[in-house]
PDB file of N, CA and C in Angstrom:
ATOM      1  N   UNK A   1       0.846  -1.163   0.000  1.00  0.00           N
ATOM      2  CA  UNK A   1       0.000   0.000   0.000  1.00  0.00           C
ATOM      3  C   UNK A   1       0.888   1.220   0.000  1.00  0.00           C
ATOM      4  N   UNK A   2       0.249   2.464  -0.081  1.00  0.00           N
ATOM      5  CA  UNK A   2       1.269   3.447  -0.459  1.00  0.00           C
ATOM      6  C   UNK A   2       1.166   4.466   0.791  1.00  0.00           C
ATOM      7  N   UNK A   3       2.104   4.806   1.455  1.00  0.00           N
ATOM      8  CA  UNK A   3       2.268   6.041   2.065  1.00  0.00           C
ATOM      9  C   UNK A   3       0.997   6.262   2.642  1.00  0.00           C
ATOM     10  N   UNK A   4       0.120   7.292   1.748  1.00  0.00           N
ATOM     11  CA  UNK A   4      -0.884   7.869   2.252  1.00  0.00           C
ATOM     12  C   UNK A   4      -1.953   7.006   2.857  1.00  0.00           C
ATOM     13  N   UNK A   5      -1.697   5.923   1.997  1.00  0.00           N
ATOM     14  CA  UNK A   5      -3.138   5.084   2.736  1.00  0.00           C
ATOM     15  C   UNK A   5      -2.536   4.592   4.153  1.00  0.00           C
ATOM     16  N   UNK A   6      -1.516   4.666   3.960  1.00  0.00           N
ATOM     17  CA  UNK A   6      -1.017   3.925   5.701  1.00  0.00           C
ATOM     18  C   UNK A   6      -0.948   4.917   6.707  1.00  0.00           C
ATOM     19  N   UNK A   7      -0.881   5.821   6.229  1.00  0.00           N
ATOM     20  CA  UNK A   7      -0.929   7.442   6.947  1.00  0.00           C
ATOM     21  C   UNK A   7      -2.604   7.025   7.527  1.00  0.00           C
ATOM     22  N   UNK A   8      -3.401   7.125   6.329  1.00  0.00           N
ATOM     23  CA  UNK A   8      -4.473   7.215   6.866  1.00  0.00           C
ATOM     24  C   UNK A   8      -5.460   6.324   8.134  1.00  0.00           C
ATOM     25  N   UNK A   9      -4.577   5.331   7.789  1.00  0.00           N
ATOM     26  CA  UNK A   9      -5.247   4.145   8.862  1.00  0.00           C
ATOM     27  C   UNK A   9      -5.018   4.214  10.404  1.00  0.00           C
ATOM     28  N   UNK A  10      -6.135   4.030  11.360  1.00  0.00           N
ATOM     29  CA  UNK A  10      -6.145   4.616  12.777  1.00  0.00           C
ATOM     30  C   UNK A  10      -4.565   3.721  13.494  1.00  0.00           C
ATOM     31  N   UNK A  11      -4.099   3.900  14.142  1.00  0.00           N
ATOM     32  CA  UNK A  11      -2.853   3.564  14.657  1.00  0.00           C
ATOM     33  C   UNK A  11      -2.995   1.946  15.052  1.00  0.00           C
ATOM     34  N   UNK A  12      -4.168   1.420  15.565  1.00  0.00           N
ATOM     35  CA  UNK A  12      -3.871   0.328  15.511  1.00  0.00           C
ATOM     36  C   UNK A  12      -4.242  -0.727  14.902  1.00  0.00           C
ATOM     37  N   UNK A  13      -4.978  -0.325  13.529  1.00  0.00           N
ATOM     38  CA  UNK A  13      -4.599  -1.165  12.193  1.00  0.00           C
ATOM     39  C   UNK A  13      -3.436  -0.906  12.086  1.00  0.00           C
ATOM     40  N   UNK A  14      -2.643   0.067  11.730  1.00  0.00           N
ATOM     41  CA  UNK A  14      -1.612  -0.234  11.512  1.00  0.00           C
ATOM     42  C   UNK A  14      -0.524  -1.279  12.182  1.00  0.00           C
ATOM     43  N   UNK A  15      -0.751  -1.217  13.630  1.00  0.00           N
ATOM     44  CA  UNK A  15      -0.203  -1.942  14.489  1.00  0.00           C
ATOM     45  C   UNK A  15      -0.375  -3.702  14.102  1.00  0.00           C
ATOM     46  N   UNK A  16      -1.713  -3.856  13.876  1.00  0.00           N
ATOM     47  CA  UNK A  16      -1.919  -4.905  13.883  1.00  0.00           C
ATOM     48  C   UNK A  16      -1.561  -5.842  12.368  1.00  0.00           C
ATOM     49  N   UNK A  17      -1.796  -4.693  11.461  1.00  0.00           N
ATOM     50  CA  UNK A  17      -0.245  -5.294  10.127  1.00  0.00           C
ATOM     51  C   UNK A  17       0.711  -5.905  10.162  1.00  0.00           C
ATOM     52  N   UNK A  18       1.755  -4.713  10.978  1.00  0.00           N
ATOM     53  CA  UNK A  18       2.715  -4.583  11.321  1.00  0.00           C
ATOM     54  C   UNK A  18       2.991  -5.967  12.098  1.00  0.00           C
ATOM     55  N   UNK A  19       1.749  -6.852  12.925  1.00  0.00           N
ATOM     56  CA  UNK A  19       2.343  -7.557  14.046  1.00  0.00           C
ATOM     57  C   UNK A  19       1.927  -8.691  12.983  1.00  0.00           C
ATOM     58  N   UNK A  20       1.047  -8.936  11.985  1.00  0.00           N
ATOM     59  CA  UNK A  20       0.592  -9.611  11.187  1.00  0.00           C
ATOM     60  C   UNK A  20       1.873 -10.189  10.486  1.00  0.00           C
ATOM     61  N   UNK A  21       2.284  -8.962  10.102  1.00  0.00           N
ATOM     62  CA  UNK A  21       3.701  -9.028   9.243  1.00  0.00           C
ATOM     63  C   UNK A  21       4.833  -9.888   9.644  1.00  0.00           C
ATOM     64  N   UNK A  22       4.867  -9.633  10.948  1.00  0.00           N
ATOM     65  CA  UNK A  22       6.110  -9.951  11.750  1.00  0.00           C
ATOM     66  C   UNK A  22       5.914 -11.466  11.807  1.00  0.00           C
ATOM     67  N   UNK A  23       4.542 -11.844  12.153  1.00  0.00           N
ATOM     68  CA  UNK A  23       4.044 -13.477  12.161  1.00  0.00           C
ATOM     69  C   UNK A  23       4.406 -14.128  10.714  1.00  0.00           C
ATOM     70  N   UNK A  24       3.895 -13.716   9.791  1.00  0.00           N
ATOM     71  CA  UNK A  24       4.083 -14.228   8.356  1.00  0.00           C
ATOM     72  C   UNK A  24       5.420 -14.540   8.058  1.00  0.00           C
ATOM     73  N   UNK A  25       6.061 -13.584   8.398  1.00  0.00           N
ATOM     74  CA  UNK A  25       7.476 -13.791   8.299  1.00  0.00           C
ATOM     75  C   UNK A  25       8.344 -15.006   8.942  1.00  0.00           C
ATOM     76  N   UNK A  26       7.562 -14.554  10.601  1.00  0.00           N
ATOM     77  CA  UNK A  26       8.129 -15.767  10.907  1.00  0.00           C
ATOM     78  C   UNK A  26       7.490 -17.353  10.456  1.00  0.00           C
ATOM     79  N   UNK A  27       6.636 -17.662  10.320  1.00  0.00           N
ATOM     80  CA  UNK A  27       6.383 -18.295   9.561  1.00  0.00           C
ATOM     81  C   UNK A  27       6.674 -18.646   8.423  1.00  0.00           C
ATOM     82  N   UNK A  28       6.818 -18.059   7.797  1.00  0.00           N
ATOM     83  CA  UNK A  28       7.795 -18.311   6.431  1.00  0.00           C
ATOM     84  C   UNK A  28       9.543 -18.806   6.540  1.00  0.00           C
ATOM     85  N   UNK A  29       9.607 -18.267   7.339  1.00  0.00           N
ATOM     86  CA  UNK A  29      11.282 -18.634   7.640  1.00  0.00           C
ATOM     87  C   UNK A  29      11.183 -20.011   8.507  1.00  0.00           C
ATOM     88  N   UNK A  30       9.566 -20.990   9.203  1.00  0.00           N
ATOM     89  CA  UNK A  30      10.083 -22.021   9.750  1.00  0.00           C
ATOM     90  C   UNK A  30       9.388 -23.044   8.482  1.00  0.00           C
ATOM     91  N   UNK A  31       8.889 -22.565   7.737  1.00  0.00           N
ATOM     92  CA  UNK A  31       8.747 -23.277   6.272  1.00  0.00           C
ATOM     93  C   UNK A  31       9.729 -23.059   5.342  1.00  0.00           C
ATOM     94  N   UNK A  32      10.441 -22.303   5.333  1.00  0.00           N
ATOM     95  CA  UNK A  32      11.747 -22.118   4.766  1.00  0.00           C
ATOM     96  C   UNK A  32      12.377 -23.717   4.729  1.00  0.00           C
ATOM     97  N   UNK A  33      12.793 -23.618   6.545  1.00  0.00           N
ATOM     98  CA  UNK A  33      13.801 -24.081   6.907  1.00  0.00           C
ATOM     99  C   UNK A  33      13.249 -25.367   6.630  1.00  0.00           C
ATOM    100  N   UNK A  34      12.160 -25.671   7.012  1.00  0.00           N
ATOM    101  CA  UNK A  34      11.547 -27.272   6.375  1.00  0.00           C
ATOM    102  C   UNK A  34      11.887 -27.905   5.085  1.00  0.00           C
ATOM    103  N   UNK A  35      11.732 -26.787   4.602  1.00  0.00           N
ATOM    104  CA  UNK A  35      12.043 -27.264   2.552  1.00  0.00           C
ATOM    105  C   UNK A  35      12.931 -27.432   2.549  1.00  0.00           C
ATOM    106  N   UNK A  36      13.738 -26.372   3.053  1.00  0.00           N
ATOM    107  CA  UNK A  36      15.548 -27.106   3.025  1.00  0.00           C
ATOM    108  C   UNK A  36      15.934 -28.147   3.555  1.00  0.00           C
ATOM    109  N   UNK A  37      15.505 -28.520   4.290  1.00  0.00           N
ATOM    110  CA  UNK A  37      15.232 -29.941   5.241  1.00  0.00           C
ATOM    111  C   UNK A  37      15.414 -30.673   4.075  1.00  0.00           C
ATOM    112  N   UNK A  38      14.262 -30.861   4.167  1.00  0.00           N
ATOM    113  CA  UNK A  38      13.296 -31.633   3.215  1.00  0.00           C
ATOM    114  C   UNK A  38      14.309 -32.109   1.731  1.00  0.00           C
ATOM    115  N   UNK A  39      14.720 -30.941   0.995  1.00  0.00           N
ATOM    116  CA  UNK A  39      15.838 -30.953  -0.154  1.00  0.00           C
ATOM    117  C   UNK A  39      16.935 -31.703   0.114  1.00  0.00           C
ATOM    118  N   UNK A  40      17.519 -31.350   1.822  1.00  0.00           N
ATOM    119  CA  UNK A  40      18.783 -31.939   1.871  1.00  0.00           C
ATOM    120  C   UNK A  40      18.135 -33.574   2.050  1.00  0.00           C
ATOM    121  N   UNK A  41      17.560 -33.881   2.548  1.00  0.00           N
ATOM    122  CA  UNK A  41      16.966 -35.571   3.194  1.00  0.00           C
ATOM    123  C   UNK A  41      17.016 -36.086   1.271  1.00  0.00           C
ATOM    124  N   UNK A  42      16.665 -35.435   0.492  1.00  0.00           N
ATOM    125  CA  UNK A  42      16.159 -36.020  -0.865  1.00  0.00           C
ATOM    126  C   UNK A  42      17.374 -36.299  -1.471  1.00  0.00           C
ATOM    127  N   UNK A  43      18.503 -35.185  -1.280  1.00  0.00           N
ATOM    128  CA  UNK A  43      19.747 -35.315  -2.063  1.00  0.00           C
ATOM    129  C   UNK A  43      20.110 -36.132  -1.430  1.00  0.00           C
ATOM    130  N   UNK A  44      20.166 -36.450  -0.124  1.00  0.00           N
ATOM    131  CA  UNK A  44      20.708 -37.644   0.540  1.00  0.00           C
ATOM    132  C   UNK A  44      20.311 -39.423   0.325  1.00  0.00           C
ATOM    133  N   UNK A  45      18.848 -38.942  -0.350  1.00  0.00           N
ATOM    134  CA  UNK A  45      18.444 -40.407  -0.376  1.00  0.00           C
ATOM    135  C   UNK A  45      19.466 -40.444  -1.845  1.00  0.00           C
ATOM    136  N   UNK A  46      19.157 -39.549  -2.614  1.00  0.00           N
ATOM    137  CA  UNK A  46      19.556 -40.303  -4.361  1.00  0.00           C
ATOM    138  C   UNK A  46      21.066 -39.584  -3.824  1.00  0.00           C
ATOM    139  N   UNK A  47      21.519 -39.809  -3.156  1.00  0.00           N
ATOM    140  CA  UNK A  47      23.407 -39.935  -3.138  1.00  0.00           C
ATOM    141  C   UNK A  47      23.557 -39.073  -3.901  1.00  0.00           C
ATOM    142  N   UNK A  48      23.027 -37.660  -3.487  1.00  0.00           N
ATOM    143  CA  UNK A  48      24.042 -36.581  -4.076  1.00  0.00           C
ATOM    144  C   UNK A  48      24.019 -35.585  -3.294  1.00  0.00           C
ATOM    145  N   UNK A  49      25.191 -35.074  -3.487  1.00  0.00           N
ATOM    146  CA  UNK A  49      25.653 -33.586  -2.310  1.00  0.00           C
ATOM    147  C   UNK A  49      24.915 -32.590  -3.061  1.00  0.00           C
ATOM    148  N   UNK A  50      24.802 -31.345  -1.834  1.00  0.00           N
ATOM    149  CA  UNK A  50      24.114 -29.982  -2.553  1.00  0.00           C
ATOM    150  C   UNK A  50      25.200 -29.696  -2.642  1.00  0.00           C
ATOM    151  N   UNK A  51      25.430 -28.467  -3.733  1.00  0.00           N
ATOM    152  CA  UNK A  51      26.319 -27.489  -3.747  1.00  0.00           C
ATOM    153  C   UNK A  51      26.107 -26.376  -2.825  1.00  0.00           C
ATOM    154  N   UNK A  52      27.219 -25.945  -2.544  1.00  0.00           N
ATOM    155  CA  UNK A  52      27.260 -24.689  -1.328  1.00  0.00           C
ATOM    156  C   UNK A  52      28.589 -23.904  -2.951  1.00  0.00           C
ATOM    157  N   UNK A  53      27.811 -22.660  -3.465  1.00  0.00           N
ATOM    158  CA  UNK A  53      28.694 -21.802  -3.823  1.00  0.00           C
ATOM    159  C   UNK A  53      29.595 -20.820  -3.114  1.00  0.00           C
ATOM    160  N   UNK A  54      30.915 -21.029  -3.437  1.00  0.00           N
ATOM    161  CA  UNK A  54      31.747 -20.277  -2.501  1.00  0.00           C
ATOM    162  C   UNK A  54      31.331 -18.921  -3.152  1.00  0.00           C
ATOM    163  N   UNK A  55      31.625 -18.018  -1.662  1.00  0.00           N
ATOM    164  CA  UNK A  55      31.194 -16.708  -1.663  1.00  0.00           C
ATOM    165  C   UNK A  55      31.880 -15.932  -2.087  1.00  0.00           C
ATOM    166  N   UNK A  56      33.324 -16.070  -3.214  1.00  0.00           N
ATOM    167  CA  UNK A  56      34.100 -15.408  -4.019  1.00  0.00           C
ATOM    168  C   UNK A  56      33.133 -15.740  -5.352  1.00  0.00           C
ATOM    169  N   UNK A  57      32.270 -16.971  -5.488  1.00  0.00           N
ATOM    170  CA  UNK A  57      31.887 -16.855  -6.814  1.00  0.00           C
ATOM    171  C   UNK A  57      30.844 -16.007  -6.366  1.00  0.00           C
ATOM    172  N   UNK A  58      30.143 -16.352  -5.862  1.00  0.00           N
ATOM    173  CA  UNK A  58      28.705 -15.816  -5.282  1.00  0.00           C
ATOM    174  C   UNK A  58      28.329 -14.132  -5.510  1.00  0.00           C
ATOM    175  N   UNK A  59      29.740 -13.498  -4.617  1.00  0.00           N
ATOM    176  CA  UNK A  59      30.184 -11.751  -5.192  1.00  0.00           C
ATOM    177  C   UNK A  59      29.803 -11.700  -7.180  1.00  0.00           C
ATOM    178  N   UNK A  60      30.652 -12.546  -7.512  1.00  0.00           N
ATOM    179  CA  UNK A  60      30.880 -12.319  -8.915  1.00  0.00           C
ATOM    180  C   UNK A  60      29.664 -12.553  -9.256  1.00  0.00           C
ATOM    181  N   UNK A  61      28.688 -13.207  -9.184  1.00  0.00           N
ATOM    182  CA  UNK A  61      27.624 -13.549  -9.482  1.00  0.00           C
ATOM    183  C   UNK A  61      26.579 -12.262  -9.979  1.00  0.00           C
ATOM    184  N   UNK A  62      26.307 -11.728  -7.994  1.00  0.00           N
ATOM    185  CA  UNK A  62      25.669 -10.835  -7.798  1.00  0.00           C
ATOM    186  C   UNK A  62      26.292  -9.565  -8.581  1.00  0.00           C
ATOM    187  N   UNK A  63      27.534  -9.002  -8.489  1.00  0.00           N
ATOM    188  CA  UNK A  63      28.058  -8.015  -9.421  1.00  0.00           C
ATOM    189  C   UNK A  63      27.418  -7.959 -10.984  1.00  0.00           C
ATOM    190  N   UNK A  64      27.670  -9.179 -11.603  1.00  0.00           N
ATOM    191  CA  UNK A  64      27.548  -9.726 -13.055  1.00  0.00           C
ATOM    192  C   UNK A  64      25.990  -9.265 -13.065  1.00  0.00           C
ATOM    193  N   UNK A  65      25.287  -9.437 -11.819  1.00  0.00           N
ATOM    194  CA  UNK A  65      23.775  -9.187 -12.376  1.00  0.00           C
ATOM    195  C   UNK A  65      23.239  -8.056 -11.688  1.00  0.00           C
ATOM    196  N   UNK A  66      23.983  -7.454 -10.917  1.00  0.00           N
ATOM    197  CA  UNK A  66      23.156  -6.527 -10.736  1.00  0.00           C
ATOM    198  C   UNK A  66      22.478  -5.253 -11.027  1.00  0.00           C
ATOM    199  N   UNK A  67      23.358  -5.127 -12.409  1.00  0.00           N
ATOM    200  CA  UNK A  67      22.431  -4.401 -13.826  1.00  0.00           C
ATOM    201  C   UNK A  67      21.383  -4.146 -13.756  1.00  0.00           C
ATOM    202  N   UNK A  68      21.258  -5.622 -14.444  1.00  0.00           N
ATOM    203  CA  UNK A  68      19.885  -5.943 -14.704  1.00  0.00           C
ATOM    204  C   UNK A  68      18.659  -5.748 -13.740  1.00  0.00           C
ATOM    205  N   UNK A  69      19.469  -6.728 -12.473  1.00  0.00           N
ATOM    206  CA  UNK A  69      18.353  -6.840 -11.010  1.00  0.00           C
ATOM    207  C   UNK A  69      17.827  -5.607 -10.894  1.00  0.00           C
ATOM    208  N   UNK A  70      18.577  -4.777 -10.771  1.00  0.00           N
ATOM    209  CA  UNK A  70      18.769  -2.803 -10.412  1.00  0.00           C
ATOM    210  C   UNK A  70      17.574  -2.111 -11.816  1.00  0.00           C
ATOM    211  N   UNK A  71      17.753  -2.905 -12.807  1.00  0.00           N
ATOM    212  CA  UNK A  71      17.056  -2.681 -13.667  1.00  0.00           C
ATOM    213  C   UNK A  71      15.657  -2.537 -13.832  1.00  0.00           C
ATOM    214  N   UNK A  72      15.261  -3.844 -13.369  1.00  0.00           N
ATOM    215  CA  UNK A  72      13.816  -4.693 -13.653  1.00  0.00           C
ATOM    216  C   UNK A  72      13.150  -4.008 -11.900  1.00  0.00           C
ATOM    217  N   UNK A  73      13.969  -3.632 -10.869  1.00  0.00           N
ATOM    218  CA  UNK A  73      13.406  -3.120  -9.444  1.00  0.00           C
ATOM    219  C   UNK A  73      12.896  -1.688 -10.138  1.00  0.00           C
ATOM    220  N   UNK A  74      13.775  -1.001 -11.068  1.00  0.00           N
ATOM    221  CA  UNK A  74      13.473   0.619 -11.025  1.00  0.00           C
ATOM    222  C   UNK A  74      12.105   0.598 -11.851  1.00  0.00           C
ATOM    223  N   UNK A  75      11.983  -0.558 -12.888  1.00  0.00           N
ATOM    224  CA  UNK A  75      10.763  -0.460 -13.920  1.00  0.00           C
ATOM    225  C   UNK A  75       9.688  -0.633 -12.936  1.00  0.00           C
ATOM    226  N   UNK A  76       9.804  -1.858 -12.098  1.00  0.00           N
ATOM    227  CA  UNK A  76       8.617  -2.079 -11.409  1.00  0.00           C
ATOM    228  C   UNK A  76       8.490  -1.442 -10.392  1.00  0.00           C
ATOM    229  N   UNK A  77       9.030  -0.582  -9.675  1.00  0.00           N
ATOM    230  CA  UNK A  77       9.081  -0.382  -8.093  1.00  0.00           C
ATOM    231  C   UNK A  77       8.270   1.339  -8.792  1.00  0.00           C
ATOM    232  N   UNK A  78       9.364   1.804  -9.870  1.00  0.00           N
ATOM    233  CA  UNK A  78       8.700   3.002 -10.156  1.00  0.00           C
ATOM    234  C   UNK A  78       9.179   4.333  -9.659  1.00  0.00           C
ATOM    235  N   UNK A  79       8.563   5.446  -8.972  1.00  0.00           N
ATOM    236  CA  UNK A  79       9.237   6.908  -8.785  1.00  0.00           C
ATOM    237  C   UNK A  79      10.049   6.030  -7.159  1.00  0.00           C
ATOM    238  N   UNK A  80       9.062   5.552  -7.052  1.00  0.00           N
ATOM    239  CA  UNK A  80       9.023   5.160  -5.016  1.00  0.00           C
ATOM    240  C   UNK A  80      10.603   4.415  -5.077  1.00  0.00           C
ATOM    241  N   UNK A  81      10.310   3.273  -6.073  1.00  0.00           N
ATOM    242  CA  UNK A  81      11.610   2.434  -5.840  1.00  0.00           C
ATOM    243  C   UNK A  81      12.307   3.096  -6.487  1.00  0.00           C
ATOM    244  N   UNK A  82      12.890   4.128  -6.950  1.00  0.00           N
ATOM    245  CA  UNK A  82      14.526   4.910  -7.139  1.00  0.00           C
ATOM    246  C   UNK A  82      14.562   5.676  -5.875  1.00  0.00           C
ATOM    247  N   UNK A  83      13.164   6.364  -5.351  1.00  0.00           N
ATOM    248  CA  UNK A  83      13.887   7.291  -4.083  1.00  0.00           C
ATOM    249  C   UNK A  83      14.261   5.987  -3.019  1.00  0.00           C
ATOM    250  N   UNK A  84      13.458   4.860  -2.987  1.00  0.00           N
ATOM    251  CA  UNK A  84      14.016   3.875  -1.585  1.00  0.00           C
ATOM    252  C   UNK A  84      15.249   3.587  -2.286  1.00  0.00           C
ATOM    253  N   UNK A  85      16.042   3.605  -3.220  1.00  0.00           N
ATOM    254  CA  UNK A  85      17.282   3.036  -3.694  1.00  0.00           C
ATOM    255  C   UNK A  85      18.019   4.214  -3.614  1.00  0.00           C
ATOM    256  N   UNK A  86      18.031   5.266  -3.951  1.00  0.00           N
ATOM    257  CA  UNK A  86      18.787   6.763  -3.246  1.00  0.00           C
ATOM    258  C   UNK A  86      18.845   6.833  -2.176  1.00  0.00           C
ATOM    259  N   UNK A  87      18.217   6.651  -1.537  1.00  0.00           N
ATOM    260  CA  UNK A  87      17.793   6.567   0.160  1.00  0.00           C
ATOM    261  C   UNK A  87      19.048   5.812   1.181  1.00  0.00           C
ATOM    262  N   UNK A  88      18.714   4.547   0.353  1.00  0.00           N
ATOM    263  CA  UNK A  88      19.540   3.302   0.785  1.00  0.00           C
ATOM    264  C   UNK A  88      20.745   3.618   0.621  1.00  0.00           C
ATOM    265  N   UNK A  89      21.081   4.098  -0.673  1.00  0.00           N
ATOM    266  CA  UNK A  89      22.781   4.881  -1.255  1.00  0.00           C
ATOM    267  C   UNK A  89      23.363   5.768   0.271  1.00  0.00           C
ATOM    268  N   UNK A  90      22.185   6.650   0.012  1.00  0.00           N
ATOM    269  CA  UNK A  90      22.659   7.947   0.766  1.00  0.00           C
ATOM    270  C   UNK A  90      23.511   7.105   2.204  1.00  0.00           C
ATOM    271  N   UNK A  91      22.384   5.647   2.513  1.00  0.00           N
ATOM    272  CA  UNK A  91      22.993   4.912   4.202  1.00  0.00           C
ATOM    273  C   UNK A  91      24.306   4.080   4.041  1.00  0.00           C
ATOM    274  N   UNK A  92      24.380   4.217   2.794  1.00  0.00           N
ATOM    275  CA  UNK A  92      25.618   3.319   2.223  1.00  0.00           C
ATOM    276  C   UNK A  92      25.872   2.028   1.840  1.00  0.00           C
ATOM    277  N   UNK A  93      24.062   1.281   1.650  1.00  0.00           N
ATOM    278  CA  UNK A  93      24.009   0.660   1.281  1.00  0.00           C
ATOM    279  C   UNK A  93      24.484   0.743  -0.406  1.00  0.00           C
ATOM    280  N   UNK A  94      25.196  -0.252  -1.075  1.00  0.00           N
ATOM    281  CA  UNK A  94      25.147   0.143  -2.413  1.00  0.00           C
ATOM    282  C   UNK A  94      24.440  -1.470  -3.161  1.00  0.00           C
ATOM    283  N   UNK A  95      24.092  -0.766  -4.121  1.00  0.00           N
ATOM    284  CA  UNK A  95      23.107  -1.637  -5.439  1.00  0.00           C
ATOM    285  C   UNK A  95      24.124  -2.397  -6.537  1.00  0.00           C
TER     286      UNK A  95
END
């Protein structure tokens, strides 16, 4: 939702989003961790290792794409997603 409409909502809808949010999330991260479970038990039955990419390729990876990634966020995100990506710059996060 955008700004204004969240502006507009009495303080504890918002609150109760916000705590909504926090649940989903966590939830999602203990279904996460299940699937991965779950993936590693499978590679294990048919006798094969996961790969773990080392994090020298991993850099190169993310560098190589983050063009594009940076790309396809500004089309879709729009005026909002370049100021949250200036924003982020300004904290020193970089893209």
């Amino acid at each position: 939702m955008n700004k204004n409409k969240w502006d507009s909502l009495p303080v504890d809808i918002q609150r109760a989003l916000l705590e909504a949010g926090q649940e989903t999330q966590k939830w999602f991260s203990i279904d996460e961790s299940k699937r991965n479970e779950e993936g590693l038990a499978f590679l294990k039955k048919v006798n094969r290792e996961p790969y773990t990419m080392p994090i020298t390729e991993m850099k190169k990876l993310q560098k190589a794409s983050q063009p594009e990634v940076m790309d396809y966020f500004r089309k879709k995100a729009g005026d909002l997603g370049k100021k949250i990506q200036e924003e982020a710059e300004k904290g020193g996060f970089t893209f």
